[in-house]
PDB file of N, CA and C in Angstrom:
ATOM      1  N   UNK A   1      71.603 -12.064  64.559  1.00  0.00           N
ATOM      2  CA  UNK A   1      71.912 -11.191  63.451  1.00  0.00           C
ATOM      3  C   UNK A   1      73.399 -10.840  63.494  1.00  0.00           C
ATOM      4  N   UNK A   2      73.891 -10.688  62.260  1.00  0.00           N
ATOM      5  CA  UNK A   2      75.402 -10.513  62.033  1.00  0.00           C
ATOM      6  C   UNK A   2      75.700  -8.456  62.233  1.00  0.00           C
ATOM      7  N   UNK A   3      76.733  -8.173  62.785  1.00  0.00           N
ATOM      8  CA  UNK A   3      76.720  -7.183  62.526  1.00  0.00           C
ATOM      9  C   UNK A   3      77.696  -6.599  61.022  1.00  0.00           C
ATOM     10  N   UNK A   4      78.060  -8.024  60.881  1.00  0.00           N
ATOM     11  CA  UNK A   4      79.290  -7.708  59.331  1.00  0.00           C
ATOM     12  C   UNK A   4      78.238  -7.599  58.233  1.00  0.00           C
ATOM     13  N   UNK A   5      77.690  -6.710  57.911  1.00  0.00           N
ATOM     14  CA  UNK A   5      76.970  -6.347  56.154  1.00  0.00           C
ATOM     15  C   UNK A   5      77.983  -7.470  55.215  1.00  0.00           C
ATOM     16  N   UNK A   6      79.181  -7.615  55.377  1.00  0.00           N
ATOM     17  CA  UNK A   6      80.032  -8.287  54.106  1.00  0.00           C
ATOM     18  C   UNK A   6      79.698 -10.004  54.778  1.00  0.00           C
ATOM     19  N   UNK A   7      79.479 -10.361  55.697  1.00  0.00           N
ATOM     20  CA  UNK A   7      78.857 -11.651  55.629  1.00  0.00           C
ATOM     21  C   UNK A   7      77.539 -11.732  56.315  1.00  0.00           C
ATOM     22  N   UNK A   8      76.480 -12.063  54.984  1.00  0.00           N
ATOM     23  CA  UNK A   8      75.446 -11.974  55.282  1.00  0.00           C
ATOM     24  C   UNK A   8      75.037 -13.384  56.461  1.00  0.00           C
ATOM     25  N   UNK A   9      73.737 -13.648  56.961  1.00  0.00           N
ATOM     26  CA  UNK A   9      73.542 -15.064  57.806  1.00  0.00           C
ATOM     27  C   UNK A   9      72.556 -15.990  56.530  1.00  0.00           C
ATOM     28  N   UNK A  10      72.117 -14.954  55.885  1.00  0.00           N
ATOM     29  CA  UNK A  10      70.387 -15.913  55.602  1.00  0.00           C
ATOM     30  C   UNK A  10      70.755 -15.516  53.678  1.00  0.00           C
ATOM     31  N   UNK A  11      72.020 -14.545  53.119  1.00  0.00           N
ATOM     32  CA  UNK A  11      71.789 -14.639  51.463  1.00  0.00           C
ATOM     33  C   UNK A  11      73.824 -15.323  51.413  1.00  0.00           C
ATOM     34  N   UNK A  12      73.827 -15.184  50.279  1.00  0.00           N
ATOM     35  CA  UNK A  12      75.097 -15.262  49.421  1.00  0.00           C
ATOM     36  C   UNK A  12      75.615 -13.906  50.121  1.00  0.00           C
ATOM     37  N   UNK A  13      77.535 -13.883  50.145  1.00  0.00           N
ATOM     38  CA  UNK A  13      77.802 -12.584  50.175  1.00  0.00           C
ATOM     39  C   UNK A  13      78.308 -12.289  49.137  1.00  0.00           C
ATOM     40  N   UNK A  14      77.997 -10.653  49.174  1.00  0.00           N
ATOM     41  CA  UNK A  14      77.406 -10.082  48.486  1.00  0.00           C
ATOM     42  C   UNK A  14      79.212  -9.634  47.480  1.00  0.00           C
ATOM     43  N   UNK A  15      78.989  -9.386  45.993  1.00  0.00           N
ATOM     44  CA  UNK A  15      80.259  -9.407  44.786  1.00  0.00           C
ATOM     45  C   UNK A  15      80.694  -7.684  44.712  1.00  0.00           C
ATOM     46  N   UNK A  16      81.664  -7.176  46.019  1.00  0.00           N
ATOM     47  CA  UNK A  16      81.661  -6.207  45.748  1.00  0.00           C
ATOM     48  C   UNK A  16      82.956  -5.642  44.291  1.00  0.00           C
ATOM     49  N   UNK A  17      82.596  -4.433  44.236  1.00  0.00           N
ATOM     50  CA  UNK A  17      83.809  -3.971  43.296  1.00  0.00           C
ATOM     51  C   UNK A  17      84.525  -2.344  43.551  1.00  0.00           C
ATOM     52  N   UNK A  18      85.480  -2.021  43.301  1.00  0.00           N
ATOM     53  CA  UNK A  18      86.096  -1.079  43.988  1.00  0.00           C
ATOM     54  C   UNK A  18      84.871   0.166  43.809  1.00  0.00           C
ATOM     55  N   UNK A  19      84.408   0.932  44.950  1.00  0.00           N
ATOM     56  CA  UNK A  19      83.580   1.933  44.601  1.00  0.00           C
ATOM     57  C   UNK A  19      82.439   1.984  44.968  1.00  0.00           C
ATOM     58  N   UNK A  20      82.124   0.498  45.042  1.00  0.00           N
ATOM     59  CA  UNK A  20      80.558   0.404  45.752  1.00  0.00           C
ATOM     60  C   UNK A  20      80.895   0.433  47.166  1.00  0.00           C
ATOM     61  N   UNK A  21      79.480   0.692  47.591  1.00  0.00           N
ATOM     62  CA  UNK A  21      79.393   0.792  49.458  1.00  0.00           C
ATOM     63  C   UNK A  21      77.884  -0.532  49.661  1.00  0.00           C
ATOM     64  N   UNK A  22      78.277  -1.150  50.368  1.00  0.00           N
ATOM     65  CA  UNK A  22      77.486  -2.182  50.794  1.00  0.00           C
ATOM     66  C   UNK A  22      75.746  -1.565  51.524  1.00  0.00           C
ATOM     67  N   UNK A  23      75.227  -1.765  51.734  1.00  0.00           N
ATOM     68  CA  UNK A  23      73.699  -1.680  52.233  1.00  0.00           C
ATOM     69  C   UNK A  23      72.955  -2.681  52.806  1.00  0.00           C
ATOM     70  N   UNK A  24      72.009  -2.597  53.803  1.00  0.00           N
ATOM     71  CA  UNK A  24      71.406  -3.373  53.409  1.00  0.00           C
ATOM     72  C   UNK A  24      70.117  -3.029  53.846  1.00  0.00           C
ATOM     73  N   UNK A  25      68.840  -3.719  53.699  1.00  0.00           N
ATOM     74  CA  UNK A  25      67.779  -2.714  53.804  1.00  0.00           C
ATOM     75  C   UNK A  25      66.023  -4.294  54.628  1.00  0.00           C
ATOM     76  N   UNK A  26      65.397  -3.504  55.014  1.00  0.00           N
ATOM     77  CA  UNK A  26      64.540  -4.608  55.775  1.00  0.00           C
ATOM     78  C   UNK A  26      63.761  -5.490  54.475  1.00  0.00           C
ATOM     79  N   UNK A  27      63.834  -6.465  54.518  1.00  0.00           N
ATOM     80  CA  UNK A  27      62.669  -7.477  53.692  1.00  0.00           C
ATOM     81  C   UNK A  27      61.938  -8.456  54.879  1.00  0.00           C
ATOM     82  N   UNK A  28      61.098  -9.121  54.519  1.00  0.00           N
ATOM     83  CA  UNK A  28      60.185  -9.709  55.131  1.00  0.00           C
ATOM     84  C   UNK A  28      61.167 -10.892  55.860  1.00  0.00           C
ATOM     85  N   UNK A  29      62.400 -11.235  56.132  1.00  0.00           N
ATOM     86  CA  UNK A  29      63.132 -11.960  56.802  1.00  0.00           C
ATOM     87  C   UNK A  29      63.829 -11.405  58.082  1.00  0.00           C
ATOM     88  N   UNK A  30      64.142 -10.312  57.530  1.00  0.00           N
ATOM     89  CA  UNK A  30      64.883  -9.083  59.019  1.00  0.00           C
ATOM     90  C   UNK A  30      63.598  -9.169  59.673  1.00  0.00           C
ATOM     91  N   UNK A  31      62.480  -8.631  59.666  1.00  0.00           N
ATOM     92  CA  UNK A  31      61.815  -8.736  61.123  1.00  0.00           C
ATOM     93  C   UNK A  31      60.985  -9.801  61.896  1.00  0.00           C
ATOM     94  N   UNK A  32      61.415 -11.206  60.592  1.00  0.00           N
ATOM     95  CA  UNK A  32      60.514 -12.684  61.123  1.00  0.00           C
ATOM     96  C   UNK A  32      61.664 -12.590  62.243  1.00  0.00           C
ATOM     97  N   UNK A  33      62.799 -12.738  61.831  1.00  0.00           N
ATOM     98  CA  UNK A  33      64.442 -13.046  62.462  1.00  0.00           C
ATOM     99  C   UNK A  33      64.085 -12.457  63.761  1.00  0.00           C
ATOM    100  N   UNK A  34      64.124 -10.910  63.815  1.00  0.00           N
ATOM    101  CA  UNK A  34      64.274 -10.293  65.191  1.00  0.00           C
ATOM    102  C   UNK A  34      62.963 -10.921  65.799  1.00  0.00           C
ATOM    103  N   UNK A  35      61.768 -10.627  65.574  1.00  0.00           N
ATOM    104  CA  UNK A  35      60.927 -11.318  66.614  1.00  0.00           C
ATOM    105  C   UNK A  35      60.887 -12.837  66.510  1.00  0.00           C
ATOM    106  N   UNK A  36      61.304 -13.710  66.732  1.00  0.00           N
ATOM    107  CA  UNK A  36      61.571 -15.143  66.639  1.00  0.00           C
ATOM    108  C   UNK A  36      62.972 -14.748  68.075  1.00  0.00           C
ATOM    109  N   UNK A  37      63.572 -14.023  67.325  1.00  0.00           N
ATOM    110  CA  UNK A  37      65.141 -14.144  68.170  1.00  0.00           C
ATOM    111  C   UNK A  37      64.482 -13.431  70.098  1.00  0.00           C
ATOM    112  N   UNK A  38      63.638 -12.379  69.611  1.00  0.00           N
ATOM    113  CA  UNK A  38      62.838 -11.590  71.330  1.00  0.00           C
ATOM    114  C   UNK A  38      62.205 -13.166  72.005  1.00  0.00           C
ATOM    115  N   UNK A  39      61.976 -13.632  71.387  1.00  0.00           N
ATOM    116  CA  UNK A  39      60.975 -15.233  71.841  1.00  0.00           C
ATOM    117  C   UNK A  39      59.820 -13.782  73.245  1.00  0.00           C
ATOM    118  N   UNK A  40      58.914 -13.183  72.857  1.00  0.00           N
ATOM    119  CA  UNK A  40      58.211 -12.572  73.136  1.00  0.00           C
ATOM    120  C   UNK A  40      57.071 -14.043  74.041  1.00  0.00           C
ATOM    121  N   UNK A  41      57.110 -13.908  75.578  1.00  0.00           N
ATOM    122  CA  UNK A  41      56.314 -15.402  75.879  1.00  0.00           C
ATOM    123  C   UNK A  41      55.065 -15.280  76.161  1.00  0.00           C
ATOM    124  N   UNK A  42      54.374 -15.784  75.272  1.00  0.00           N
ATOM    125  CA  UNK A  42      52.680 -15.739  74.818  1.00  0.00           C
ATOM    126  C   UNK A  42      52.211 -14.074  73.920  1.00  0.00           C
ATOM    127  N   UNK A  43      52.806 -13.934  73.698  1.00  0.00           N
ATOM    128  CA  UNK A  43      52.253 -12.762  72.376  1.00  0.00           C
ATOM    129  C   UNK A  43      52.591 -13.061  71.352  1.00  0.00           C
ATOM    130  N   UNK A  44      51.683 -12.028  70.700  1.00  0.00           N
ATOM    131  CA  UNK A  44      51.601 -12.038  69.451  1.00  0.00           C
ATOM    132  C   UNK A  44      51.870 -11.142  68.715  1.00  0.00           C
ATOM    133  N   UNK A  45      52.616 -10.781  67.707  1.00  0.00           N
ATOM    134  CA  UNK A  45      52.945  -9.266  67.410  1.00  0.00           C
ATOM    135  C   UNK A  45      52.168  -9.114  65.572  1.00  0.00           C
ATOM    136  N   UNK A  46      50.931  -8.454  65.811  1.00  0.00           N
ATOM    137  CA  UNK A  46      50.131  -8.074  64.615  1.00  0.00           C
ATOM    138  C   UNK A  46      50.685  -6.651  63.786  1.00  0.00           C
ATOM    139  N   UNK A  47      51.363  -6.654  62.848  1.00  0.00           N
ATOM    140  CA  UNK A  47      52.203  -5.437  62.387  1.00  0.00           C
ATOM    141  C   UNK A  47      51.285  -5.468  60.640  1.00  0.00           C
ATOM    142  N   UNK A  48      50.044  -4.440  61.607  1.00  0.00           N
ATOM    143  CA  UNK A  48      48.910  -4.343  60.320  1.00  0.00           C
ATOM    144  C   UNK A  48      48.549  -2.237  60.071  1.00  0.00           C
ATOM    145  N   UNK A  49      49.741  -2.145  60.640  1.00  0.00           N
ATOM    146  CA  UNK A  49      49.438  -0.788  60.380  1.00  0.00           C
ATOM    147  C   UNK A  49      49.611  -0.193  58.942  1.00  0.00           C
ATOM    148  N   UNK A  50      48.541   0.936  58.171  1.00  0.00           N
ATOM    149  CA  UNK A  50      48.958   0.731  56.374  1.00  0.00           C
ATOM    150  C   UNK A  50      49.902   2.045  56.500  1.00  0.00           C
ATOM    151  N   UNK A  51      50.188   1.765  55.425  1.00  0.00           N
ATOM    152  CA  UNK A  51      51.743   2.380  54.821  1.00  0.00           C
ATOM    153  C   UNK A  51      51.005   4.144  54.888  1.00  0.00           C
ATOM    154  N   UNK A  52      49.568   4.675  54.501  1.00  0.00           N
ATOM    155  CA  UNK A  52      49.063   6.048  54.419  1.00  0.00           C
ATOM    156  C   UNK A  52      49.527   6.249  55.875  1.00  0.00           C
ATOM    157  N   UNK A  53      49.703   5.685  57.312  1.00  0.00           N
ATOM    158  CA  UNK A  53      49.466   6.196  58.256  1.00  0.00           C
ATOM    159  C   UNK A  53      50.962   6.727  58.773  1.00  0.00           C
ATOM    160  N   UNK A  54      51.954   6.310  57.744  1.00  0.00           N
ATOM    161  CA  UNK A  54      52.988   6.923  58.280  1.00  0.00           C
ATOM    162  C   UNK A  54      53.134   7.931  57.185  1.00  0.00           C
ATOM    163  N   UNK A  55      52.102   8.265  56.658  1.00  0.00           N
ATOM    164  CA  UNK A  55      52.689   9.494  54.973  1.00  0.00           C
ATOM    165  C   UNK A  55      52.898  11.093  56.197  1.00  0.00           C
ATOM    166  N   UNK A  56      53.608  11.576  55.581  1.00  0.00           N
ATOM    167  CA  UNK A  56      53.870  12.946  56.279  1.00  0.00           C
ATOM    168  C   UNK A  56      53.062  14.284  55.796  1.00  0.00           C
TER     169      UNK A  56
END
């Protein structure tokens, strides 16, 4: 993983213009990436917990 937000690894970078502030936020590629990158040896990581169980 890159730590530069202004060059992404896996999209286009990104068309800024004076004023904006860059972001960036998790999609279903940030956490294939990190667990692929742990190489975790012989597990399995099941991430089936539902979205009510973190409501406050």
């Amino acid at each position: 993983m890159t730590a530069d937000v202004g060059a992404p690894e896996l999209e286009d970078r990104p068309a800024l213009r004076d004023g904006d502030v860059p972001v960036s936020w998790a999609c279903g590629v940030t956490p294939h990436a990190a667990i692929m990158a742990s190489r975790p040896p012989g597990h399995m990581l099941v991430p089936d917990v539902p979205d009510a169980a973190y409501a406050a």
